[in-house]
Protein backbone atom coordinates (compact mmCIF):
# COMPACT_ATOMS: atom_id res chain seq x y z
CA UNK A 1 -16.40 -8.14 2.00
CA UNK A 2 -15.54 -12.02 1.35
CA UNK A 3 -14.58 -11.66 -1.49
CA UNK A 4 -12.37 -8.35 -1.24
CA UNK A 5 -10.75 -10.21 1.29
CA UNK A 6 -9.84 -13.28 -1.07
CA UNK A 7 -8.68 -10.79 -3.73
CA UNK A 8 -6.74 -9.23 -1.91
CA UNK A 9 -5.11 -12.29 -0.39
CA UNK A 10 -4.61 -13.14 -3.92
CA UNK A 11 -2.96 -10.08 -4.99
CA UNK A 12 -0.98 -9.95 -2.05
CA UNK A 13 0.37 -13.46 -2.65
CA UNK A 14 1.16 -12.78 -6.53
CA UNK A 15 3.31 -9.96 -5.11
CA UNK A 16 5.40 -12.00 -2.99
CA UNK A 17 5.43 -14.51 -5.68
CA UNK A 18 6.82 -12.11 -8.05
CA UNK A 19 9.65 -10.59 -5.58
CA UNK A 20 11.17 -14.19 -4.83
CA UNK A 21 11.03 -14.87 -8.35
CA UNK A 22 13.05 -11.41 -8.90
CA UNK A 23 15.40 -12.98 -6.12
CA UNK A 24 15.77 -16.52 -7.74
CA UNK A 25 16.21 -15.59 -11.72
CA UNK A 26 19.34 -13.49 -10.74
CA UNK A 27 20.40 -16.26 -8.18
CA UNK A 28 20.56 -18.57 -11.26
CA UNK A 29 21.93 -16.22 -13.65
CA UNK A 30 24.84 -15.93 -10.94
CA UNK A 31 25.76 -18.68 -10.35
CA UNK A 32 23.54 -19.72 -7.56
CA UNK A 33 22.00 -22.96 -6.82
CA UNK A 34 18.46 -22.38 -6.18
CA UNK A 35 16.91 -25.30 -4.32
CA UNK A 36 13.03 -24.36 -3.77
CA UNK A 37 10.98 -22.18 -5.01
CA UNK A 38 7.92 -22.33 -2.76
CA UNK A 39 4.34 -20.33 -2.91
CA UNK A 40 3.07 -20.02 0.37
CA UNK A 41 4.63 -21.06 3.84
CA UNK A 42 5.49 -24.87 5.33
CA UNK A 43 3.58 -27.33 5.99
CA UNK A 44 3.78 -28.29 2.30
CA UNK A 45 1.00 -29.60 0.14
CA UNK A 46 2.28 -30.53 -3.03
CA UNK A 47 5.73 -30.23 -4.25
CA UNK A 48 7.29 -31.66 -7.94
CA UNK A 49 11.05 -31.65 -8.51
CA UNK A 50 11.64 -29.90 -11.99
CA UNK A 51 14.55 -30.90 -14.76
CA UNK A 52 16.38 -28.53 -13.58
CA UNK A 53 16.68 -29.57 -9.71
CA UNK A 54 14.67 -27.21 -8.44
CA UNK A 55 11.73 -28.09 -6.11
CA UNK A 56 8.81 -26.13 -6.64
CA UNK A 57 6.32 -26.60 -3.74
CA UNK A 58 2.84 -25.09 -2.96
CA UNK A 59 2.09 -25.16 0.60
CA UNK A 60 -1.01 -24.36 3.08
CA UNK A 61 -0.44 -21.31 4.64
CA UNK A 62 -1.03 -18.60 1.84
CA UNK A 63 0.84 -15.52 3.31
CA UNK A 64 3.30 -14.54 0.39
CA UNK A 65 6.27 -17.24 -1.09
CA UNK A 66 10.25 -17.56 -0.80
CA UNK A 67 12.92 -18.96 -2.50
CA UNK A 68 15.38 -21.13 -0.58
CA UNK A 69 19.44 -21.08 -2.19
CA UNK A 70 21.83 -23.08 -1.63
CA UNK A 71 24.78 -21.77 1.17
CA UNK A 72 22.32 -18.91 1.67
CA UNK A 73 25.04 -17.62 4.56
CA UNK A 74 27.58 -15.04 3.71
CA UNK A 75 30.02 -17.06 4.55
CA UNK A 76 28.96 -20.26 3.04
CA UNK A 77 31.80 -20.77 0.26
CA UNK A 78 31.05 -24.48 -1.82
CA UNK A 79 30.29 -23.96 -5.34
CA UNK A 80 26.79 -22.83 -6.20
CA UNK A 81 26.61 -21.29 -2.32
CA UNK A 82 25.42 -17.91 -2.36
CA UNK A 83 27.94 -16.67 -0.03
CA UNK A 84 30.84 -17.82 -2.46
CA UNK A 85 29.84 -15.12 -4.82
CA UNK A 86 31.01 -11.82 -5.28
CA UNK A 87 29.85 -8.61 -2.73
CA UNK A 88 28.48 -7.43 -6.47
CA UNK A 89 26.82 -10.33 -7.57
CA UNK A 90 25.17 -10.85 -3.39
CA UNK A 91 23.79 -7.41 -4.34
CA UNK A 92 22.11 -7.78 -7.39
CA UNK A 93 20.62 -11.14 -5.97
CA UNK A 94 19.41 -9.40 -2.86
CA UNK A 95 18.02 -6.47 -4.60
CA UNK A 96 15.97 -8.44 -7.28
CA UNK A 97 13.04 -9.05 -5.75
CA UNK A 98 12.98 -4.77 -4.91
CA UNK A 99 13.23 -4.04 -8.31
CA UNK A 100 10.72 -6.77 -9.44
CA UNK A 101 7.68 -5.21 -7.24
CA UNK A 102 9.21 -1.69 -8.64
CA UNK A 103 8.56 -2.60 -12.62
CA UNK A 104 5.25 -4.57 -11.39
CA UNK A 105 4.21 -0.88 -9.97
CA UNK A 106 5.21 0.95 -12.59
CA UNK A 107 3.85 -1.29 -15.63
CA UNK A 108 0.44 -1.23 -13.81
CA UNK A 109 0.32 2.61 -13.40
CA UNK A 110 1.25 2.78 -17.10
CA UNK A 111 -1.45 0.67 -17.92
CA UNK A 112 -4.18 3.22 -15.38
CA UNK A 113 -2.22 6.14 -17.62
CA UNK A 114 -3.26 5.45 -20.62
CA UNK A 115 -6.83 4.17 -19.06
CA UNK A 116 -7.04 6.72 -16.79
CA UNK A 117 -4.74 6.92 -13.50
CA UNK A 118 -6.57 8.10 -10.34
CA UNK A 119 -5.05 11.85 -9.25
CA UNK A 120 -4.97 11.76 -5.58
CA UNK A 121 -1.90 14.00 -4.69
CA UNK A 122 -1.96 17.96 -5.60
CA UNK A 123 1.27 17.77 -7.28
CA UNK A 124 0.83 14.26 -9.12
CA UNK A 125 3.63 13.80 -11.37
CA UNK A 126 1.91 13.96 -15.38
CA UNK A 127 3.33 15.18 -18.64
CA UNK A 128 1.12 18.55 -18.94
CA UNK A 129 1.64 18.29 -22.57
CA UNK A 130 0.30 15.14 -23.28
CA UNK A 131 -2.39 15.13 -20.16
CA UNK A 132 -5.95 15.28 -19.93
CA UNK A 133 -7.58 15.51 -16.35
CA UNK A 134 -11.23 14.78 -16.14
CA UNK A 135 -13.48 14.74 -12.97
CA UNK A 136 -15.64 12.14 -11.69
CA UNK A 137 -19.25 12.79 -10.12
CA UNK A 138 -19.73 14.87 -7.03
CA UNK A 139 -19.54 12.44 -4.00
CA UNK A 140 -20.80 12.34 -0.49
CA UNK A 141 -18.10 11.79 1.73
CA UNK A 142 -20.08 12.11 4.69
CA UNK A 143 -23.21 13.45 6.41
CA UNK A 144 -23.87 15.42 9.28
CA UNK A 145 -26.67 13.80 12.05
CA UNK A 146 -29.59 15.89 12.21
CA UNK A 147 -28.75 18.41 9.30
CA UNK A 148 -30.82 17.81 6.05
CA UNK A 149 -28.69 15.61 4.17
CA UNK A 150 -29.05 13.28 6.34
CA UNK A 151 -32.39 13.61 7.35
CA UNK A 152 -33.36 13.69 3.61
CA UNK A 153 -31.51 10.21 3.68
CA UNK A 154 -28.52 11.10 1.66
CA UNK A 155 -25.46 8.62 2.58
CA UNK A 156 -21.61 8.27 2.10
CA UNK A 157 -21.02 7.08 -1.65
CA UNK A 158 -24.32 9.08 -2.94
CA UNK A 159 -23.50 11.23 -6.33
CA UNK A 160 -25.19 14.04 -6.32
CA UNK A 161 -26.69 14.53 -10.31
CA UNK A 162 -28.88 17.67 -9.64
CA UNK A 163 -29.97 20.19 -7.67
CA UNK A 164 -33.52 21.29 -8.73
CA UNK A 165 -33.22 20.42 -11.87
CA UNK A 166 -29.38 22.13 -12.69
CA UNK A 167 -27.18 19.38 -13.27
CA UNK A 168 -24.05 19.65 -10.59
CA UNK A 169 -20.72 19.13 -12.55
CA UNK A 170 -18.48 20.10 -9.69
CA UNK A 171 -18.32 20.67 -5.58
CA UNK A 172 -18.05 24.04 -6.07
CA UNK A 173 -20.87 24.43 -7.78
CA UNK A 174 -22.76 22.75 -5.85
CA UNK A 175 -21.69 25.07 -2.42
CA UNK A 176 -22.24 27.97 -4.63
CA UNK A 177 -25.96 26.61 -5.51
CA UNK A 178 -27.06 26.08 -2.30
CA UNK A 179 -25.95 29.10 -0.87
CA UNK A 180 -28.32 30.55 -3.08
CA UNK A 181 -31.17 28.66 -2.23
CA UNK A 182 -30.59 29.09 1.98
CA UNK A 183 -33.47 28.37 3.56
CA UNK A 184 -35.51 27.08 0.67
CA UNK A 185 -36.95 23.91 -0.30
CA UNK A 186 -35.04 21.78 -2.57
CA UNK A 187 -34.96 19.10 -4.98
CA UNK A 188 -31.71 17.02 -5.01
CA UNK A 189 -31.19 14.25 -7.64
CA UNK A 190 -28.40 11.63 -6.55
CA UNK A 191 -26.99 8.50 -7.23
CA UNK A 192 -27.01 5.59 -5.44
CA UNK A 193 -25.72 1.86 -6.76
CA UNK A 194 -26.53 3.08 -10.35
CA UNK A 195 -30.14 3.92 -9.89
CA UNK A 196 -31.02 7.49 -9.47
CA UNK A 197 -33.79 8.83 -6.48
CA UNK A 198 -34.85 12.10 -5.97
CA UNK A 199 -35.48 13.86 -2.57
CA UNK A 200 -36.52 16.94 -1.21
CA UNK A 201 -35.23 18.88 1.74
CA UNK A 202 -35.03 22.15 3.24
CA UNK A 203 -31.75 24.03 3.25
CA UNK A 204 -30.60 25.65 6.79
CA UNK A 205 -30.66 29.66 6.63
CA UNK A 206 -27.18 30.46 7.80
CA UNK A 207 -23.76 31.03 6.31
CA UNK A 208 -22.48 27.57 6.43
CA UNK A 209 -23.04 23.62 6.98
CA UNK A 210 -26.37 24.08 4.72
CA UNK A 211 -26.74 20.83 3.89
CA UNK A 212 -24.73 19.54 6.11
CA UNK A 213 -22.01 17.41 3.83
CA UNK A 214 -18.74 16.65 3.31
CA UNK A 215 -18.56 16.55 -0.13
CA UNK A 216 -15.76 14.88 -2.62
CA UNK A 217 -14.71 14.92 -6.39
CA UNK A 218 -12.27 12.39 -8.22
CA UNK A 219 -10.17 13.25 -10.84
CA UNK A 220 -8.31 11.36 -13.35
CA UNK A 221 -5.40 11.01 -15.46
CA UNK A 222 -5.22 10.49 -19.18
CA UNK A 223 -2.27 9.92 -20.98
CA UNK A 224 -1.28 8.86 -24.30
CA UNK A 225 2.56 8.25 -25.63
CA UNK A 226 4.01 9.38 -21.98
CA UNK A 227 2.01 6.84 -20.48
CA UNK A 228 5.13 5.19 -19.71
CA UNK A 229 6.80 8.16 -18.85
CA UNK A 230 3.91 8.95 -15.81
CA UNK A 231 4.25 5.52 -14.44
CA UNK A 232 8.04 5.49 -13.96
CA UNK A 233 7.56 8.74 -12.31
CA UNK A 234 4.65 8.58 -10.45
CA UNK A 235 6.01 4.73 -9.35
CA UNK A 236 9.52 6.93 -7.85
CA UNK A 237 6.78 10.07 -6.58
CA UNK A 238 4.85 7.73 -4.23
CA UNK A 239 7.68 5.41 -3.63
CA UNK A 240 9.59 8.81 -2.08
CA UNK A 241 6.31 9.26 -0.65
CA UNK A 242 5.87 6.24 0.92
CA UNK A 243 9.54 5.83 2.16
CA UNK A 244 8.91 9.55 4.24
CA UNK A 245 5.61 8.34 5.78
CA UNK A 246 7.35 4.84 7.07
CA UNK A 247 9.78 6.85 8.74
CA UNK A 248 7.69 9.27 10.17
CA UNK A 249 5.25 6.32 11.52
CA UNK A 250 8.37 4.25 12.66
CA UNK A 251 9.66 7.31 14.68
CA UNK A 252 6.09 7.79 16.08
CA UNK A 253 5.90 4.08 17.47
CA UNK A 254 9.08 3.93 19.00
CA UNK A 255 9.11 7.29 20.25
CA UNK A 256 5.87 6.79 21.52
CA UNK A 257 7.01 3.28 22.96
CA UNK A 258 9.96 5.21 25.02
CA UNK A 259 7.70 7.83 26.07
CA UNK A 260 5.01 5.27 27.66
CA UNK A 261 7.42 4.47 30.22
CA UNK A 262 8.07 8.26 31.68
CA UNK A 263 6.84 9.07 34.88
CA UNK A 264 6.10 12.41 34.21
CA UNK A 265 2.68 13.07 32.93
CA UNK A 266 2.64 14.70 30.44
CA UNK A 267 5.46 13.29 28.74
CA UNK A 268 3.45 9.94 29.12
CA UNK A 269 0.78 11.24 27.78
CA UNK A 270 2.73 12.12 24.26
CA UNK A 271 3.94 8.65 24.03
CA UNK A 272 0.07 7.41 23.97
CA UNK A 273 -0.68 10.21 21.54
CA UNK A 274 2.86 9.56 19.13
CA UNK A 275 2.11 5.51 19.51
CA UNK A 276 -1.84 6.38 18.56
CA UNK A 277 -0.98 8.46 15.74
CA UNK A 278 1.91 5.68 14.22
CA UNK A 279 -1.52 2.82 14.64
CA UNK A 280 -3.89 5.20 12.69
CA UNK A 281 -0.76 6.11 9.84
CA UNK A 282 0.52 2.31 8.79
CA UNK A 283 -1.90 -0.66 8.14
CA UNK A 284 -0.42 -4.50 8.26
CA UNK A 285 -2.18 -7.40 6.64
CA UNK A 286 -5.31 -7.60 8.59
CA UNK A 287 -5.94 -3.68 8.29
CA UNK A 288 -4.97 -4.09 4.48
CA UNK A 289 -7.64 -7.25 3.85
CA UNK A 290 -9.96 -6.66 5.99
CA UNK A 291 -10.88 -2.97 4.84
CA UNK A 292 -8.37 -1.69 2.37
CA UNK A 293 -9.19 -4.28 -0.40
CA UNK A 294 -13.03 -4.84 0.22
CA UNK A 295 -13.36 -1.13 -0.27
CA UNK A 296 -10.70 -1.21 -3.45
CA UNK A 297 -12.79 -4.06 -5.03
CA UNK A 298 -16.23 -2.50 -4.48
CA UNK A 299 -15.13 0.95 -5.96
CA UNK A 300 -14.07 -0.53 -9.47
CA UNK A 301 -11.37 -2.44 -11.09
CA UNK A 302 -9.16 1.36 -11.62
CA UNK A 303 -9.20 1.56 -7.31
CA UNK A 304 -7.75 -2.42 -7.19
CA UNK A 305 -4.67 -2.07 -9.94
CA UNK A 306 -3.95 1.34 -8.28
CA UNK A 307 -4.14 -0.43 -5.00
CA UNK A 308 -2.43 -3.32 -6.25
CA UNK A 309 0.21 -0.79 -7.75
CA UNK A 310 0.73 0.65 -4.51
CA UNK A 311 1.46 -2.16 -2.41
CA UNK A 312 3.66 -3.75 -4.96
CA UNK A 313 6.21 -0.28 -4.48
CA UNK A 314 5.74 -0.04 -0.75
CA UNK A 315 6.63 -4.08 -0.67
CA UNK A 316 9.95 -2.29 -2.68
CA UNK A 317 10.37 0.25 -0.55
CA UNK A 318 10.21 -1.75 2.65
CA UNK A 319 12.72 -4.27 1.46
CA UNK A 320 15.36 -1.36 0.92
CA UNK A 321 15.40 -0.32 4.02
CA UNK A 322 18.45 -1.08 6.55
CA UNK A 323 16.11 -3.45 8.50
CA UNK A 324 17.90 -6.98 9.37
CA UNK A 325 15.83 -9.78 8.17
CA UNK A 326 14.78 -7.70 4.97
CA UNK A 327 16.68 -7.87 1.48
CA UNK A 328 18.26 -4.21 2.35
CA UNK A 329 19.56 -5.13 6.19
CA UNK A 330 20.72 -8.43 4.92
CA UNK A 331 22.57 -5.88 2.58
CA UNK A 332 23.40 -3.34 5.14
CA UNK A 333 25.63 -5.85 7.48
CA UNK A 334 27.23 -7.57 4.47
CA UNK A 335 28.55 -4.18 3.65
CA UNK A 336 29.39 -3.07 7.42
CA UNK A 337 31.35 -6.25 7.66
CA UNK A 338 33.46 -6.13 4.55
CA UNK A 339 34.16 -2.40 5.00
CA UNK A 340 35.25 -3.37 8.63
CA UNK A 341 37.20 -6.44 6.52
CA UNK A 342 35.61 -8.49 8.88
CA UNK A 343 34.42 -12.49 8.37
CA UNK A 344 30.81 -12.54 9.11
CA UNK A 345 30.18 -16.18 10.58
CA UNK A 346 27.13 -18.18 10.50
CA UNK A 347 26.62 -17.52 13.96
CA UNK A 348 26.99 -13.61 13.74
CA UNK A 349 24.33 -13.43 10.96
CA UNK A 350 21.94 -15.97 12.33
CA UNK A 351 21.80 -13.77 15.59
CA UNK A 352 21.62 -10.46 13.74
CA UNK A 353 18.82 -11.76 11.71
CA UNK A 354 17.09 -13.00 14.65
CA UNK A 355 17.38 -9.49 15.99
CA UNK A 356 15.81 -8.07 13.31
CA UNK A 357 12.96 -10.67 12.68
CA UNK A 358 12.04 -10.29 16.38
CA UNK A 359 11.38 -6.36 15.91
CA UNK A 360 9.99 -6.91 12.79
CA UNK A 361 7.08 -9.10 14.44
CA UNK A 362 6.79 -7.10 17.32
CA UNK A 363 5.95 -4.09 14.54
CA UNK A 364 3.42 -6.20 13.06
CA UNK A 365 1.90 -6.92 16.55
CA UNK A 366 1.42 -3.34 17.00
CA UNK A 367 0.15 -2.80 13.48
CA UNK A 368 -2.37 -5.50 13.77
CA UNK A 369 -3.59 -3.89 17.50
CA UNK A 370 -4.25 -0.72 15.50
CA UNK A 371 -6.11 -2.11 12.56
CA UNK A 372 -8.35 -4.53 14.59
CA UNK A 373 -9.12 -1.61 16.76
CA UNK A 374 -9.83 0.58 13.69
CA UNK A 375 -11.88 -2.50 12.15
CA UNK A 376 -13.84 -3.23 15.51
């Protein structure tokens, strides 16, 4: 588990990295003074002053990067300020960093296309006429107490090979097999941390729940010249994907945060179960290290770029959104106040930002409740 953990601090980090990188090449190419370019968070720990006049500093807490640029207010207006640029040139500087974890997601589900791209959705976007879809082993998902699986010591992650002596190619298969050995004795050949045990049980005599399994079958995308092609679209299938489920979760927590307060009930009651269900659908950092990487690096170096691949878009499609404090809210209120033809002041944005930060960590407090719960 250490060392999923570490990897995945790792990986998150590089992601960061990468989207204030996106955010400081296209300050530079605009005009834009950039002044730091730091990895981590303050206090630093070692910092070097390049040719160019930018400081780049590593520093001890290891929770993602930023870039700092000069006049970063939208009102600042001294040459080199970001806020004496143009609305189109604020934009593209804003937006960099989106599009950077966008291209990171799609280059790595390229790469998984043409080595083969795990096919979790029904509908996965795929080229049918250059696609090949192979399936992995049958799995054990879980195991019922007291039904023979389990008391033949079969456990989660187990690959079933055989079932006395017929090798099993596919869940449905193996049903089928069973159900016509109910009640009988069996031999079942599995798989367990590549080494291969036998062991035999006795199938329950009734229509269903024979062995008493929940039982699970990867499959997996190959591709060959539309590799490319798959993970630009799969990259805009999950990022749609991804973009529905945040808004579904957020209207979850705060209806569930509204409904808490109700006298009635039953309408109390709801906000517990719309908060409960917006914990269990979103993970934050501890949630996403402490189980969702230690379970990515012990399935297999496909699982962690696919992970990897998936954070990097959701990091994209978080940043778009109209949130203040994040590259699209920044966005957001710069347009609102030049539509209005309004000056937005130091003092207007600081407080806006503020605003925004302050829900922003009060989400995270919520999301970290829910995964240490889910953890504990």
């Amino acid at each position: 588990m250490v060392f999923g953990v570490i990897i995945g601090l790792v990986i998150l980090v590089l992601l960061v990295v990468v989207h204030e990188l996106g955010h400081a090449i296209v300050a530079r190419r605009n005009g834009v003074v950039v002044e730091e370019f730091g990895i981590g968070f303050p206090p630093r720990a070692w910092s070097r002053k390049l040719k160019s006049g930018l400081l780049f500093s590593l520093n001890w807490l290891p929770l993602g990067g930023f870039v700092k640029l000069q006049g970063e207010h939208d009102n600042d207006h001294k040459k080199g300020d970001y806020g004496a640029v143009s609305f189109w040139r604020k934009t593209k500087i804003l937006f960099a960093g989106v599009v950077m974890n966008w291209v990171v997601a799609a280059v790595l589900l390229t790469i998984l296309a043409i080595t083969g791209l795990p096919k979790v959705l029904p509908n996965q976007f795929l080229v049918p006429a250059d696609t090949k879809i192979t399936s992995g082993a049958v799995t054990v998902v879980s195991t019922e107490a007291g039904f023979p699986a389990a008391k033949a010591g079969l456990k989660a992650g187990d690959e079933i090979v055989k079932l006395d002596s017929q090798a099993i190619q596919s869940d449905d298969q193996l049903v089928t097999s069973t159900k016509a050995h109910r009640g009988q004795a069996v031999t079942i050949e599995y798989r367990r941390d590549n080494k291969t045990y036998t062991t035999k049980l006795t199938l329950r005599n009734t229509d269903s729940a024979l062995l008493g399994v929940e039982l699970g079958q990867s499959e997996t995308i190959h591709a060959t010249w539309s590799a490319p092609i798959v993970g630009v679209g799969t990259t805009a299938q999950f990022s749609w994907l991804t973009l529905k489920g945040v808004g579904q979760a957020l209207g979850n927590l705060f209806a569930g945060l509204f409904l808490q307060f109700s006298p009635n009930q039953v309408i109390h009651n709801q906000g517990a179960q719309d908060l409960a269900n917006a914990r269990q659908s979103v993970a934050g950092p501890v949630g996403i290290l402490g189980t969702i990487f230690p379970a990515a690096a012990k399935a297999g170096l496909t699982q962690l770029i696919f992970l990897t691949a998936i954070i990097s878009l959701t990091l994209a499609v978080m940043n778009v959104l109209p949130i203040p404090a994040l590259d699209g809210g920044r966005w957001f209120v710069m347009t609102i106040y030049r539509l209005r033809h309004k000056v937005l002041t130091e003092e207007t944005e600081e407080k806006i930002q503020m605003v925004g930060f302050t829900v922003l960590m009060l989400l995270v407090v919520i999301i970290t409740i829910g995964d240490v719960t889910r953890i504990l």
